[in-house]
N, C-alpha and C. Protein backbone atom coordinates (compact mmCIF):
# COMPACT_ATOMS: atom_id res chain seq x y z
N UNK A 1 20.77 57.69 131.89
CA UNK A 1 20.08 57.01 132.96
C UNK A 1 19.81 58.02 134.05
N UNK A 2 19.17 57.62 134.55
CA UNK A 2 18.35 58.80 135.78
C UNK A 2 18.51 57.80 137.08
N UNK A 3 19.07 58.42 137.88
CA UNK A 3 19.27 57.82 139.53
C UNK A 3 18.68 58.64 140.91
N UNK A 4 18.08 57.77 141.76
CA UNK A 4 16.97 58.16 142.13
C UNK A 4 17.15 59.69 142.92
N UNK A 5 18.32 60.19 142.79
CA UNK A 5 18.45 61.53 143.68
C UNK A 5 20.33 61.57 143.35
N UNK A 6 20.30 63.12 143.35
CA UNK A 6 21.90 63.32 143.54
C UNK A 6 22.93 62.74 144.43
N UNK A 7 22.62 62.29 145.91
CA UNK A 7 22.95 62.15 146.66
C UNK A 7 22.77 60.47 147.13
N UNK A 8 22.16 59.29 145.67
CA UNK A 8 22.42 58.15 145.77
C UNK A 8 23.69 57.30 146.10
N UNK A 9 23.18 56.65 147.02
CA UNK A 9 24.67 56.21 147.57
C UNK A 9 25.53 55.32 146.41
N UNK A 10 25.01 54.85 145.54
CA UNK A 10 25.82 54.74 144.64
C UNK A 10 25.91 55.09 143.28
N UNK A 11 25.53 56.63 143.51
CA UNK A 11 25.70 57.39 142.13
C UNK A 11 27.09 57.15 141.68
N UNK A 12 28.19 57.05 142.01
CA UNK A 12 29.88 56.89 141.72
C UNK A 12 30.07 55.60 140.81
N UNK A 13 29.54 54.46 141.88
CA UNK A 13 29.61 52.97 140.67
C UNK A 13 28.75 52.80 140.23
N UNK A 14 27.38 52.90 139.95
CA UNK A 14 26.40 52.46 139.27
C UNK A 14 26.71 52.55 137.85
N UNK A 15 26.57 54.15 137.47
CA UNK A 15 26.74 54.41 135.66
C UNK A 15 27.78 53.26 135.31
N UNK A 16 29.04 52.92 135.86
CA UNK A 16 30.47 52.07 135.35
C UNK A 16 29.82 50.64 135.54
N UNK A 17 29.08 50.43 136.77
CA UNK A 17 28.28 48.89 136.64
C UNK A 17 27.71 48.63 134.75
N UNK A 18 26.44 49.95 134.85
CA UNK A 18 25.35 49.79 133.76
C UNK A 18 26.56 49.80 132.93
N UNK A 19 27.53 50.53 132.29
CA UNK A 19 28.16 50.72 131.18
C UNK A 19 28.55 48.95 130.91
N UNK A 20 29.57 48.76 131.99
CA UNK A 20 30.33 47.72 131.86
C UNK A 20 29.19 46.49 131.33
N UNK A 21 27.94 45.92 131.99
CA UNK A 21 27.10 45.09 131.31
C UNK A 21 26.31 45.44 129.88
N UNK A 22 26.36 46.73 129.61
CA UNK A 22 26.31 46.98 128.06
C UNK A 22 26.91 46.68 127.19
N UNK A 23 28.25 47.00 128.07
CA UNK A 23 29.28 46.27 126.96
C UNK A 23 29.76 45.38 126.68
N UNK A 24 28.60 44.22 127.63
CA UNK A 24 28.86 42.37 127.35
C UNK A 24 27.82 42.28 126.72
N UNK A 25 27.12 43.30 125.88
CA UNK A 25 25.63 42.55 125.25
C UNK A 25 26.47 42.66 123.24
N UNK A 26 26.40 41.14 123.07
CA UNK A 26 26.86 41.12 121.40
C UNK A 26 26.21 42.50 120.39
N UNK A 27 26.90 42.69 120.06
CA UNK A 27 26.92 43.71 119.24
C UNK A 27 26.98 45.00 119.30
N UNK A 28 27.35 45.35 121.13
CA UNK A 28 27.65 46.71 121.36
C UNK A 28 28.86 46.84 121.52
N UNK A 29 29.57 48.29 120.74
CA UNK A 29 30.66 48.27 120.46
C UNK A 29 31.39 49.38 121.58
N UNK A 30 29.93 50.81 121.42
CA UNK A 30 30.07 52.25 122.22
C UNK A 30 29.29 52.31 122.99
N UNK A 31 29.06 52.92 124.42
CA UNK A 31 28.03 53.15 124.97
C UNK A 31 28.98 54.87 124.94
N UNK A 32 27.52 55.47 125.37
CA UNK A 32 27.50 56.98 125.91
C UNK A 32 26.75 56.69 126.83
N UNK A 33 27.05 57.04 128.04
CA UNK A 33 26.17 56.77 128.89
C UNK A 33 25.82 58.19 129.69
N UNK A 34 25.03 58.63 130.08
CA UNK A 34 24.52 59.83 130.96
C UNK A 34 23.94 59.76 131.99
N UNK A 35 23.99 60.37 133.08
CA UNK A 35 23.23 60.32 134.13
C UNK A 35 22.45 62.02 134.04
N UNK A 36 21.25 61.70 133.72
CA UNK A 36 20.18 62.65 134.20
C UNK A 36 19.63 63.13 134.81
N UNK A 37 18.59 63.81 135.79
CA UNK A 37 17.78 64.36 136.80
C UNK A 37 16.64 64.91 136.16
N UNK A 38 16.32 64.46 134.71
CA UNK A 38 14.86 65.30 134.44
C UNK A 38 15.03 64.30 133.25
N UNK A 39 13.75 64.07 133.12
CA UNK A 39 12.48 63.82 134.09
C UNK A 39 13.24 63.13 135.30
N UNK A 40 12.32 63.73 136.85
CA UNK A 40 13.15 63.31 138.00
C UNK A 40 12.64 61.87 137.81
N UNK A 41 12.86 61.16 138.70
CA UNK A 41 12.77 59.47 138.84
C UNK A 41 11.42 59.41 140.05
N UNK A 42 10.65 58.36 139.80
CA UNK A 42 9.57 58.39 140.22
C UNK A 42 9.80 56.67 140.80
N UNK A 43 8.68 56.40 141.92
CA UNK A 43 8.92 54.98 141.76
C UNK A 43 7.94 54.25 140.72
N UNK A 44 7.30 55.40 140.18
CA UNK A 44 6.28 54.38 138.74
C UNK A 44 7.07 54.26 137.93
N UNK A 45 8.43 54.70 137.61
CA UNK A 45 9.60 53.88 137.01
C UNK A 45 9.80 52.76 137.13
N UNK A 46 9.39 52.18 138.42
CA UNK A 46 10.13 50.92 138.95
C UNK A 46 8.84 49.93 137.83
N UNK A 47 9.12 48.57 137.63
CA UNK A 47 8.63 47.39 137.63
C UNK A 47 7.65 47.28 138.81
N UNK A 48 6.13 46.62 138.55
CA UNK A 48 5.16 45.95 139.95
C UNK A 48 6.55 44.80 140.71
N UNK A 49 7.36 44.78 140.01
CA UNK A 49 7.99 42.93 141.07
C UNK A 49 8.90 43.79 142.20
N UNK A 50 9.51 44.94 141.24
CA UNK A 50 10.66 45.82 141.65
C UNK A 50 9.84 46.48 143.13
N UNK A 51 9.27 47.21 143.01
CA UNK A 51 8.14 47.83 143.90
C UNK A 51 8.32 46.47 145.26
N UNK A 52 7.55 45.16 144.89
CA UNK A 52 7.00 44.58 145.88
C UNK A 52 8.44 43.78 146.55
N UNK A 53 9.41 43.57 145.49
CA UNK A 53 10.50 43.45 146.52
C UNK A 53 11.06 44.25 147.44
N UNK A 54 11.03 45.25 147.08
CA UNK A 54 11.68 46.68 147.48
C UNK A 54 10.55 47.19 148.98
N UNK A 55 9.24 46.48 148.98
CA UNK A 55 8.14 46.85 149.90
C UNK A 55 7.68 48.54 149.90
N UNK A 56 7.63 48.97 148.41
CA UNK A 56 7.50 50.11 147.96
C UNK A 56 6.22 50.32 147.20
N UNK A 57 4.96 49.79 147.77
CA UNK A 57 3.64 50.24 147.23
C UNK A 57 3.09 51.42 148.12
């Protein structure tokens, strides 16, 4: 997973959030999870809903 900058305020819990709801989806047993920086994170990552909640057009 890629987070929007090194210095996200919740780079620490996020990855353990995402892991932990992976590992309530039936039939996942392992996650590996990674945090990346390339490709950097863009907000054309985001969802149009994500964007307009966020007031990020």
């Amino acid at each position: 997973m890629t987070l929007t900058s090194p210095a996200c305020p919740v780079a620490e819990s996020l990855p353990m959030e995402v892991q932990e709801k992976i590992m309530q989806v039936e039939g996942i047993s392992d996650v590996d999870l990674r945090v990346v920086f390339s490709p950097p994170w863009t907000k054309d990552k985001m969802s149009e809903e994500a964007r307009f909640a966020l007031d990020m057009f």
